[in-house]
C-alpha atoms as a PDB file:
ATOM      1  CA  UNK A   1      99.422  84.073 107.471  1.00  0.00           C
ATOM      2  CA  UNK A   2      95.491  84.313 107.668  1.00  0.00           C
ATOM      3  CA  UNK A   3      94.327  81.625 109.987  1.00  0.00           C
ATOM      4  CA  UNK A   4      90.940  79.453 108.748  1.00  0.00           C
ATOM      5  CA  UNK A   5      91.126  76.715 111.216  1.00  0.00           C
ATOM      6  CA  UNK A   6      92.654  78.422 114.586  1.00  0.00           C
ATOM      7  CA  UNK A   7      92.139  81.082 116.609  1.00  0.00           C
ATOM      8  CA  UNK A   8      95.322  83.301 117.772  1.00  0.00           C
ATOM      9  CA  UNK A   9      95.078  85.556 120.904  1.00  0.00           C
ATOM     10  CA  UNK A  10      97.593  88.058 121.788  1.00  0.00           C
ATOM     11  CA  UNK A  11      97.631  88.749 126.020  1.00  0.00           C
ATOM     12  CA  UNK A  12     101.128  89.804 125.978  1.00  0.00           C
ATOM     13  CA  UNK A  13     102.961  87.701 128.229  1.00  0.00           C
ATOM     14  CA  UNK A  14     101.156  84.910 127.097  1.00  0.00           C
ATOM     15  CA  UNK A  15      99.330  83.605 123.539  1.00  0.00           C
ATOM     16  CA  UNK A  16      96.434  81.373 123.478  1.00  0.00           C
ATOM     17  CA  UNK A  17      96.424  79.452 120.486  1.00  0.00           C
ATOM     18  CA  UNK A  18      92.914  77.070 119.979  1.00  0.00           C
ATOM     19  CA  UNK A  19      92.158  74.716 117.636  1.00  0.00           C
ATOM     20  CA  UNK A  20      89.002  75.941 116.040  1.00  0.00           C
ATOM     21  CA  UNK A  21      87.220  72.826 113.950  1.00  0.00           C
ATOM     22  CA  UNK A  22      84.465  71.770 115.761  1.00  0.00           C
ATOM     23  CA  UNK A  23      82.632  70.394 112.952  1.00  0.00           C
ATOM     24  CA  UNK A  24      85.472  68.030 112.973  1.00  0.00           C
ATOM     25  CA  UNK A  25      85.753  67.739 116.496  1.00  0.00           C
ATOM     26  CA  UNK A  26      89.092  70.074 115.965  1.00  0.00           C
ATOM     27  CA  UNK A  27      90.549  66.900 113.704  1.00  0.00           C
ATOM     28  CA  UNK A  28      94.000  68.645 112.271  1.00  0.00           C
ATOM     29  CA  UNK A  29      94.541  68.249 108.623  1.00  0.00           C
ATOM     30  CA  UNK A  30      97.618  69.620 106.775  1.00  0.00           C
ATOM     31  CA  UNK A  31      96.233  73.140 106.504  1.00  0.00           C
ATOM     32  CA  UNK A  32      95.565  73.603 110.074  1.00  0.00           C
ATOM     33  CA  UNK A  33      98.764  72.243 111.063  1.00  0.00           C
ATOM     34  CA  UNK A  34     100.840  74.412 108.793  1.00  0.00           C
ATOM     35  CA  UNK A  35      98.629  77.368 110.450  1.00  0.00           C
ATOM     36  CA  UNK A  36      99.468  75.518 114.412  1.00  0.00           C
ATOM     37  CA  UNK A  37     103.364  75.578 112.734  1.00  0.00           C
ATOM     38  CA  UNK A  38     102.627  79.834 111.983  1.00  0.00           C
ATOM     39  CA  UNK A  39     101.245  80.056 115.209  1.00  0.00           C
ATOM     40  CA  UNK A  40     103.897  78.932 117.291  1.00  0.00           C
ATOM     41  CA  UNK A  41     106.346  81.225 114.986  1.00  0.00           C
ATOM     42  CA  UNK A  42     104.657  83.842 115.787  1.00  0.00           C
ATOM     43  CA  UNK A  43     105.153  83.648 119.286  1.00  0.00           C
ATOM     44  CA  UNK A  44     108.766  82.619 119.309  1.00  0.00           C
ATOM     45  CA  UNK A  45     109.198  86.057 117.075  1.00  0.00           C
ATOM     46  CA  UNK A  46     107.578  88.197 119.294  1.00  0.00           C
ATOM     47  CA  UNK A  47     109.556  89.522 122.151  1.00  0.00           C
ATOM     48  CA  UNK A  48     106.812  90.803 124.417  1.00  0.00           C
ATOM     49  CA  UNK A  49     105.376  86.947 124.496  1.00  0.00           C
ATOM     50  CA  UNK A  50     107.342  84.131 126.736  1.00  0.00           C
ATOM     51  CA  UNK A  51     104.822  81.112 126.852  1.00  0.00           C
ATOM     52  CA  UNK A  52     102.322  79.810 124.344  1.00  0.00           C
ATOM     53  CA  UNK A  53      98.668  78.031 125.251  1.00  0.00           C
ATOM     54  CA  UNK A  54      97.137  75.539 123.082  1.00  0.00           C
ATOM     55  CA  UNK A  55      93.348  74.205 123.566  1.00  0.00           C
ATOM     56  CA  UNK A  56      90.647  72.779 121.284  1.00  0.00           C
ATOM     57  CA  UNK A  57      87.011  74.818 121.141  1.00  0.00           C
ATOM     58  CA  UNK A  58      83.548  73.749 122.231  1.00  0.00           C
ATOM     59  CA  UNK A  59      85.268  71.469 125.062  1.00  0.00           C
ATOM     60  CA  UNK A  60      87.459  69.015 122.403  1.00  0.00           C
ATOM     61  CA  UNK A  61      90.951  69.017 122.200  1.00  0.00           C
ATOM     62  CA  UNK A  62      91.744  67.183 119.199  1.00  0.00           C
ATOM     63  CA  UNK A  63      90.318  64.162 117.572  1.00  0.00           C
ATOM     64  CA  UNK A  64      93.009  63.337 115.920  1.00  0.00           C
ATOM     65  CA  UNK A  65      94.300  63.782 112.160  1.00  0.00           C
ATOM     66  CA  UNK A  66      91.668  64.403 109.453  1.00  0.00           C
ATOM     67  CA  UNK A  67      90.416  61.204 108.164  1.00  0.00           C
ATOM     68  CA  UNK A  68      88.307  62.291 105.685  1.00  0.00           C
ATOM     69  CA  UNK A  69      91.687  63.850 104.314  1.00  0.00           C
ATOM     70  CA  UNK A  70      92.999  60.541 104.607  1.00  0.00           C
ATOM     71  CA  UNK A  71      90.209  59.268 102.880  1.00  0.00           C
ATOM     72  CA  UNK A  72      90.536  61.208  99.921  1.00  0.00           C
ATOM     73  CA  UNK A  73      93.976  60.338  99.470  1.00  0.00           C
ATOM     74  CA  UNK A  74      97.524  62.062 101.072  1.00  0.00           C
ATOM     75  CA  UNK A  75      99.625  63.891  98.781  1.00  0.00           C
ATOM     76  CA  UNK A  76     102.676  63.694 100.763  1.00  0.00           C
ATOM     77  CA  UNK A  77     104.846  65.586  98.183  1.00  0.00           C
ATOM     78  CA  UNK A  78     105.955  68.764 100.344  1.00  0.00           C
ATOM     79  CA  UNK A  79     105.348  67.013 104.152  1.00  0.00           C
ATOM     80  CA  UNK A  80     108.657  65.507 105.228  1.00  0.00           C
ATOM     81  CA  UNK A  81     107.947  62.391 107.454  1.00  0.00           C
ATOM     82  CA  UNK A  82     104.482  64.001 108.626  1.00  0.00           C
ATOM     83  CA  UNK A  83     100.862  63.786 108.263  1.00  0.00           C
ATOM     84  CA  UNK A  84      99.676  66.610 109.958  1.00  0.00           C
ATOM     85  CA  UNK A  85     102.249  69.049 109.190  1.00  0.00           C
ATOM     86  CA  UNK A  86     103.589  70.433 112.551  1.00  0.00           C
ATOM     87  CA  UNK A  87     105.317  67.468 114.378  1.00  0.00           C
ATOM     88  CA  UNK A  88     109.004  68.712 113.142  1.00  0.00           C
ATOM     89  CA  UNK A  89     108.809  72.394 114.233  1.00  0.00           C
ATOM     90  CA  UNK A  90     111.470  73.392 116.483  1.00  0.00           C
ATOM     91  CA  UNK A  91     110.120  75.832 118.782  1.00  0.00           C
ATOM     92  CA  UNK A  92     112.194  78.218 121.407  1.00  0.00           C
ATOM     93  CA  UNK A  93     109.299  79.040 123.766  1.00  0.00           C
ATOM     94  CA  UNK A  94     107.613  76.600 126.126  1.00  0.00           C
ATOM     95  CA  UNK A  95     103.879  75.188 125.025  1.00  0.00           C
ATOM     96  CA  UNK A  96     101.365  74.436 127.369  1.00  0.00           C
ATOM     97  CA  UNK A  97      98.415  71.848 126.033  1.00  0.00           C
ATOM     98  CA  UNK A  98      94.586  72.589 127.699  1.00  0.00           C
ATOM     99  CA  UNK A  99      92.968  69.434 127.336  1.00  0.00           C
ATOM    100  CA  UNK A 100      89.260  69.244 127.604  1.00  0.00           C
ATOM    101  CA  UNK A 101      87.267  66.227 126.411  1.00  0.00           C
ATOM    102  CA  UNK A 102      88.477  64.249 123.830  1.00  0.00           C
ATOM    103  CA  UNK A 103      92.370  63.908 123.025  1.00  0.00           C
ATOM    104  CA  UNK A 104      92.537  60.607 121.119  1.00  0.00           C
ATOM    105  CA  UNK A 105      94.755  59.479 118.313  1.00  0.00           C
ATOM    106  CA  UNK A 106      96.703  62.250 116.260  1.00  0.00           C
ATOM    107  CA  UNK A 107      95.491  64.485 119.276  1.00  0.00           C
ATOM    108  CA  UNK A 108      97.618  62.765 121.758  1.00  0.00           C
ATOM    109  CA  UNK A 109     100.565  63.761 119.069  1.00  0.00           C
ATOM    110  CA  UNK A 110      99.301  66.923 119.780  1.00  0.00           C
ATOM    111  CA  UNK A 111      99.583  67.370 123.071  1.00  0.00           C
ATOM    112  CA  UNK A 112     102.603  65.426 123.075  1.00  0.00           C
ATOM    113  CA  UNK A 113     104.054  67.973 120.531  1.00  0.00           C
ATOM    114  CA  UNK A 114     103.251  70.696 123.460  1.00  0.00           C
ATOM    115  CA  UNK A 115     106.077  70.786 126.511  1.00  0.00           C
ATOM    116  CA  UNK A 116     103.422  70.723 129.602  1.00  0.00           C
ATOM    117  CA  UNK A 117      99.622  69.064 129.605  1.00  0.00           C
ATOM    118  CA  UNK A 118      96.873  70.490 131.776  1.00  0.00           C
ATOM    119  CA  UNK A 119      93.716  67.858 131.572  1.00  0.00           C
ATOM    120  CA  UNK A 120      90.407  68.185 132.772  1.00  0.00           C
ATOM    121  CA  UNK A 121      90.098  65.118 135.293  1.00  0.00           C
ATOM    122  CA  UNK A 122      87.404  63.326 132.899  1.00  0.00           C
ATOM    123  CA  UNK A 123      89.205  64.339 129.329  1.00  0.00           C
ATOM    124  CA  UNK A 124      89.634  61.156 127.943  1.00  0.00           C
ATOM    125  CA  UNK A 125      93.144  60.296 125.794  1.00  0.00           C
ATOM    126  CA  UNK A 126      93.359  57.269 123.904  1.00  0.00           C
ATOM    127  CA  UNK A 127      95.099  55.877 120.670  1.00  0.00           C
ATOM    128  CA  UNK A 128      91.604  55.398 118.763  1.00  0.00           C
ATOM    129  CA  UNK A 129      93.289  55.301 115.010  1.00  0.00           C
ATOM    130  CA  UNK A 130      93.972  51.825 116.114  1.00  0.00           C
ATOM    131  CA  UNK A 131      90.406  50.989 114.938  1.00  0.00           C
ATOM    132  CA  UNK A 132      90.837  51.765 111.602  1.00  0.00           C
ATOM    133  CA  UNK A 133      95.029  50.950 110.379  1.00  0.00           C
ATOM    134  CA  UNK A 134      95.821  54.429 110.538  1.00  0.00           C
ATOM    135  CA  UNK A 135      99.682  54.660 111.441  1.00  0.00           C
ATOM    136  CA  UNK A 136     101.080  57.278 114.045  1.00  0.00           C
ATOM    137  CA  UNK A 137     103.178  59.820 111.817  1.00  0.00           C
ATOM    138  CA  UNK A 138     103.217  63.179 114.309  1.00  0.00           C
ATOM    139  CA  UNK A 139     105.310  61.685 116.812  1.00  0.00           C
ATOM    140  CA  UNK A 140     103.839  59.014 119.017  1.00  0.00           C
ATOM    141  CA  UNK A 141     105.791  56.097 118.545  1.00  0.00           C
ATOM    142  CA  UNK A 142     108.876  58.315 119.816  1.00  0.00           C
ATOM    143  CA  UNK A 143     107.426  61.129 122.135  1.00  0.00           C
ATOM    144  CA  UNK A 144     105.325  59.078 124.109  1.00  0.00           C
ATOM    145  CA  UNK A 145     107.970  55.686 125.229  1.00  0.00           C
ATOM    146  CA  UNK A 146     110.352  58.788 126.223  1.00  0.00           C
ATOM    147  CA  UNK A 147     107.205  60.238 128.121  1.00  0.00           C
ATOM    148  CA  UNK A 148     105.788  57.577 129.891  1.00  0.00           C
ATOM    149  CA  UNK A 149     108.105  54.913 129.240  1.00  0.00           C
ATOM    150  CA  UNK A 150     108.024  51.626 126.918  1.00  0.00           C
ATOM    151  CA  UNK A 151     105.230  50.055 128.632  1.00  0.00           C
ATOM    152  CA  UNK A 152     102.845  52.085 129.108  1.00  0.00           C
ATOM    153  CA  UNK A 153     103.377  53.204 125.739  1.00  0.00           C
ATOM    154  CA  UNK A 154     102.847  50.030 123.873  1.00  0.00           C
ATOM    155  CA  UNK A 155      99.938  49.398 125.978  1.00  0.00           C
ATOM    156  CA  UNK A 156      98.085  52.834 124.608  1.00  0.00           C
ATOM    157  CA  UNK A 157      99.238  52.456 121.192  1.00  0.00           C
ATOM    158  CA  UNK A 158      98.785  48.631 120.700  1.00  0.00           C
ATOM    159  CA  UNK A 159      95.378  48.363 122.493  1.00  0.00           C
ATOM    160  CA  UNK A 160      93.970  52.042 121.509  1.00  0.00           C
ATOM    161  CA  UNK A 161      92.383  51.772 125.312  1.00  0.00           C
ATOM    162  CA  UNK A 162      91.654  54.913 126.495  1.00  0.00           C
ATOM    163  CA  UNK A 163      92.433  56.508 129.777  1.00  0.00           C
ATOM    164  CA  UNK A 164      91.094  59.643 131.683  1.00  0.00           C
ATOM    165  CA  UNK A 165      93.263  62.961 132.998  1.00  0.00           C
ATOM    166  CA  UNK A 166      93.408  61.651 136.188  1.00  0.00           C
ATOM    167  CA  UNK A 167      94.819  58.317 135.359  1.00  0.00           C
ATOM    168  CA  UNK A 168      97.273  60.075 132.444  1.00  0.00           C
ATOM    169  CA  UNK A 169      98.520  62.081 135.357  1.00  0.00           C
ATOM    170  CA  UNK A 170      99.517  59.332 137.240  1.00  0.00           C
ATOM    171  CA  UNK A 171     101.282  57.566 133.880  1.00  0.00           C
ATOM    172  CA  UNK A 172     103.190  60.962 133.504  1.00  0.00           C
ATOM    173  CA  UNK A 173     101.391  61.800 130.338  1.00  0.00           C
ATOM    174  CA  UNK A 174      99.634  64.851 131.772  1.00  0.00           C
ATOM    175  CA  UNK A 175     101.397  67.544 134.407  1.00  0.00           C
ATOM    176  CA  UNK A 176      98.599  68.755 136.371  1.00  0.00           C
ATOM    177  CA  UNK A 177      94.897  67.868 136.644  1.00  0.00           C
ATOM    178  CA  UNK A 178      91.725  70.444 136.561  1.00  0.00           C
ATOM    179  CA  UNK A 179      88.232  69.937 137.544  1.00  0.00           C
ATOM    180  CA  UNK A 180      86.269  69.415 134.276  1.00  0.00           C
ATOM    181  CA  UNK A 181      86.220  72.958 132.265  1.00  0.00           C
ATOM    182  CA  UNK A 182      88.987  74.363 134.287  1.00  0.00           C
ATOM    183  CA  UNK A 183      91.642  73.499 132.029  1.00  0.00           C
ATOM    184  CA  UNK A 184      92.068  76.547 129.967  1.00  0.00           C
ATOM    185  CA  UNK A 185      92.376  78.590 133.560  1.00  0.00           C
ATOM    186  CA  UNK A 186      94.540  76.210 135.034  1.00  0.00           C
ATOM    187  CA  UNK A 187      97.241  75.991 132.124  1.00  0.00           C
ATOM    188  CA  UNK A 188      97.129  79.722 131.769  1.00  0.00           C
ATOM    189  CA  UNK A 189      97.982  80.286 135.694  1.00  0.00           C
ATOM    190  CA  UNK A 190     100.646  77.410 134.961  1.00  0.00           C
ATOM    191  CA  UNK A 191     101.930  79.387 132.116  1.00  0.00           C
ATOM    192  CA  UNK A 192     101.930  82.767 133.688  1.00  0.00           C
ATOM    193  CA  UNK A 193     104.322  81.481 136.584  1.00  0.00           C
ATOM    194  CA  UNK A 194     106.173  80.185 134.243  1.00  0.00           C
ATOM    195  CA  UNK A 195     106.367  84.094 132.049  1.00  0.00           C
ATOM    196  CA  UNK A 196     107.388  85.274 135.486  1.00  0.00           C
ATOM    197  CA  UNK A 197     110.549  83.712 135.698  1.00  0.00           C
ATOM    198  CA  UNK A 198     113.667  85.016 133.263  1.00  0.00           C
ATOM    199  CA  UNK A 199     113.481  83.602 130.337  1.00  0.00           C
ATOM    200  CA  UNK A 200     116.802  83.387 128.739  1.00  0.00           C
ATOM    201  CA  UNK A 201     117.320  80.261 131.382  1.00  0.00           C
ATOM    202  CA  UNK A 202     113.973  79.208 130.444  1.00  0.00           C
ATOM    203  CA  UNK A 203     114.824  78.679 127.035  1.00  0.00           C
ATOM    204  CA  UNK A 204     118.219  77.504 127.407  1.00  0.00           C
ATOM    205  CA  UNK A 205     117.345  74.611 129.600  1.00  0.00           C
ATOM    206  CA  UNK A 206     114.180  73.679 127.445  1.00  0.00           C
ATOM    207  CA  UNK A 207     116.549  73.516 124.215  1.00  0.00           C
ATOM    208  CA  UNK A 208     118.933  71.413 126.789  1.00  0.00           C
ATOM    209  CA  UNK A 209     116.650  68.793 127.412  1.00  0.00           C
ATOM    210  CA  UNK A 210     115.542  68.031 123.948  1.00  0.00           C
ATOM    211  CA  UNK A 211     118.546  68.567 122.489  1.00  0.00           C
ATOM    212  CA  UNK A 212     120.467  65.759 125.215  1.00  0.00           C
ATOM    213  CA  UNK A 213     117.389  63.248 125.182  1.00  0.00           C
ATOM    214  CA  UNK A 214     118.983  59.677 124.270  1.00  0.00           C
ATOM    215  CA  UNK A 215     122.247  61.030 123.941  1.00  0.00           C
ATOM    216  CA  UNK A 216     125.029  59.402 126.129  1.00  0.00           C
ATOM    217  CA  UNK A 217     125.485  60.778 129.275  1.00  0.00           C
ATOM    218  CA  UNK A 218     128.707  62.304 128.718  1.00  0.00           C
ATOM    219  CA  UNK A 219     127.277  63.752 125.560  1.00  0.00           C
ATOM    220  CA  UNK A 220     124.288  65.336 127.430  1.00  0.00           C
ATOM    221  CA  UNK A 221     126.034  67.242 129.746  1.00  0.00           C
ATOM    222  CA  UNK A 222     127.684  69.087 127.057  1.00  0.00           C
ATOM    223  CA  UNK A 223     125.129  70.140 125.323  1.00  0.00           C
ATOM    224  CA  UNK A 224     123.535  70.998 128.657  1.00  0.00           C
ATOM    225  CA  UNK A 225     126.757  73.342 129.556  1.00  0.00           C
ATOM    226  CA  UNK A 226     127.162  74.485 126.709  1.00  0.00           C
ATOM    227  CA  UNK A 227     123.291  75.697 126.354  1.00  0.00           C
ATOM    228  CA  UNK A 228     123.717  76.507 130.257  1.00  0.00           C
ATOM    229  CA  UNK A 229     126.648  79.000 130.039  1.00  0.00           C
ATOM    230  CA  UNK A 230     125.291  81.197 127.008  1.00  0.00           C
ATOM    231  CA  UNK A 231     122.251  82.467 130.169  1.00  0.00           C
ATOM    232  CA  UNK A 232     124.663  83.422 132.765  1.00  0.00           C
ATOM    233  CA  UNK A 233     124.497  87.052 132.374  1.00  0.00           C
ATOM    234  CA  UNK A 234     120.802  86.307 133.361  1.00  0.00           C
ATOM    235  CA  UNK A 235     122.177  84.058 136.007  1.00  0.00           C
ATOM    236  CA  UNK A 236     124.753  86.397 137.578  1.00  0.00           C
ATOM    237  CA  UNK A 237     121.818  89.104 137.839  1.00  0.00           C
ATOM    238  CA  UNK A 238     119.922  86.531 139.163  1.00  0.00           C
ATOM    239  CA  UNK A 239     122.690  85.409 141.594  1.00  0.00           C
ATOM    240  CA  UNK A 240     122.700  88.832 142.786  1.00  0.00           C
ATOM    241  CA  UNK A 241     119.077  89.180 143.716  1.00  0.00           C
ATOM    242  CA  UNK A 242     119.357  85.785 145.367  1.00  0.00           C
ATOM    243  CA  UNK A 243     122.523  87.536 147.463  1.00  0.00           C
ATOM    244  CA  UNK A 244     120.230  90.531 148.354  1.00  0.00           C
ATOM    245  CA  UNK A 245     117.760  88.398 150.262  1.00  0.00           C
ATOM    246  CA  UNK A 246     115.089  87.662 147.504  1.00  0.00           C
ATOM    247  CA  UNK A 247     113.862  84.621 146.965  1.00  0.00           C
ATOM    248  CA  UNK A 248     114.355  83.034 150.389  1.00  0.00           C
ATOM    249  CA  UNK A 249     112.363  79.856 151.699  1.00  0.00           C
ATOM    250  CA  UNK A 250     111.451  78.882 148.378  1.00  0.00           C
ATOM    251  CA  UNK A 251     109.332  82.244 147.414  1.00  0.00           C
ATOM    252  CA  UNK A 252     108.141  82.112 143.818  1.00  0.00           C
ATOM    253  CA  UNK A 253     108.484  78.712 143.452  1.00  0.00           C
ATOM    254  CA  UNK A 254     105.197  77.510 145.048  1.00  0.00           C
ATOM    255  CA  UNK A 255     102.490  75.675 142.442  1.00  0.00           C
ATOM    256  CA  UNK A 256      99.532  77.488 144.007  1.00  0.00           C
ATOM    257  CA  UNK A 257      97.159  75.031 142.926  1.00  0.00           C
ATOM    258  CA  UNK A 258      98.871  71.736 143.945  1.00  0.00           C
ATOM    259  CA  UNK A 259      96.225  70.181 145.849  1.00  0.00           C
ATOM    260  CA  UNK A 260      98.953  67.307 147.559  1.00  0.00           C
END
């Protein structure tokens, strides 16, 4: 697929993927998420990349869904329970969101739709299609009370109040807070730790997790085993290094730019 709304850069063991509407304020409408949905294919089917990057240009993350394709009327025929296109993907590879400035309404589904959030510490999220009766279709009603939990959740999606990165950090919507325009650079040193480790465990555990959210307990840790024992050839090799002396004291492990 030919991309007309994103851009798509290769730096193999990483891909940066940016939303690239800013005479919409990077708004998604069905077309660009169909091209976000490519995107994200692309780097599950490529061997050489482990970890995906997703940012907005000219210092916007995502304003949302397109209203003035709302405006003109949805065709839904073809877009199973979505608006935007790209909230059902399943995706192997982990998908870190770069939020600068403004992440409000479908946006949030956005970055919600991503498995780690780096934010700017003055981006501002907030549920701003509460202004105008448009509904939350992309995932926001059922990402975000897992997220954040029930409260806080109704609160942002009732009121529409918005909140800054520092504050979204401390609500467990965002993972890690930059100074403003350091996102970008922050989520891609987040991401390349994460390349460095093996990925087969990676990818096991990250299917685990979605896979036994609001399952029963009992349930959960099946899937979790089950995902769990198809890496240990990467965990006996792993083992093995471990047994050799690597890895002692915690090396490798370190967030170099935790600040606490």
């Amino acid at each position: 697929m030919s991309y007309d709304n994103i851009l798509f850069e290769r730096s193999p063991p990483l891909a940066h993927v940016t939303i690239d509407r800013p005479e919409r304020r990077n708004a998604v409408d069905y077309a660009t998420g169909q091209e976000l949905v490519d995107a994200v294919g692309r780097i599950d089917d490529d061997e050489e990349l482990a970890v995906g990057i997703l940012s907005g240009a000219d210092g916007t993350f995502c304003a949302g869904a397109d209203l003035k394709e709302v405006a003109d009327g949805v065709d839904m025929e073809g877009r199973t329970y979505s608006l935007m296109g790209f909230s059902h993907a399943k995706r192997e590879k982990p998908l870190v969101a770069a939020v600068e400035g403004y992440c409000v309404a479908g946006g949030v589904e956005v970055a919600l739709w991503c498995d780690l959030r780096v934010a700017a510490e003055d981006a501002t999220f907030g549920m701003f299609n509460r202004r105008f009766g448009v509904p939350f279709v992309d995932g926001a009603t059922q990402r975000l009370p897992r997220m954040i939990g029930y409260s806080r959740a109704l609160d942002l999606i009732l009121t529409g109040r918005p909140i800054d990165g520092e504050t979204a950090e401390r609500w467990g919507l965002v993972n890690r807070v930059a100074p403003s325009g350091d996102a970008v650079d922050r989520a891609v040193e987040l991401a390349d730790r994460i390349a460095g480790f093996p990925q087969q465990t990676i990818r096991t555990d990250l299917k685990a997790v979605y896979e036994g959210i609001g399952m029963p307990l009992e349930r959960g840790l099946e899937i979790e085993a089950w995902n769990g024992l198809h890496s240990m050839p990467t965990a006996q090799e792993g083992a093995s290094r471990f047994a050799s002396g690597a890895g002692r004291h915690g090396e490798g492990i370190v967030d170099e730019f935790d600040d606490s």
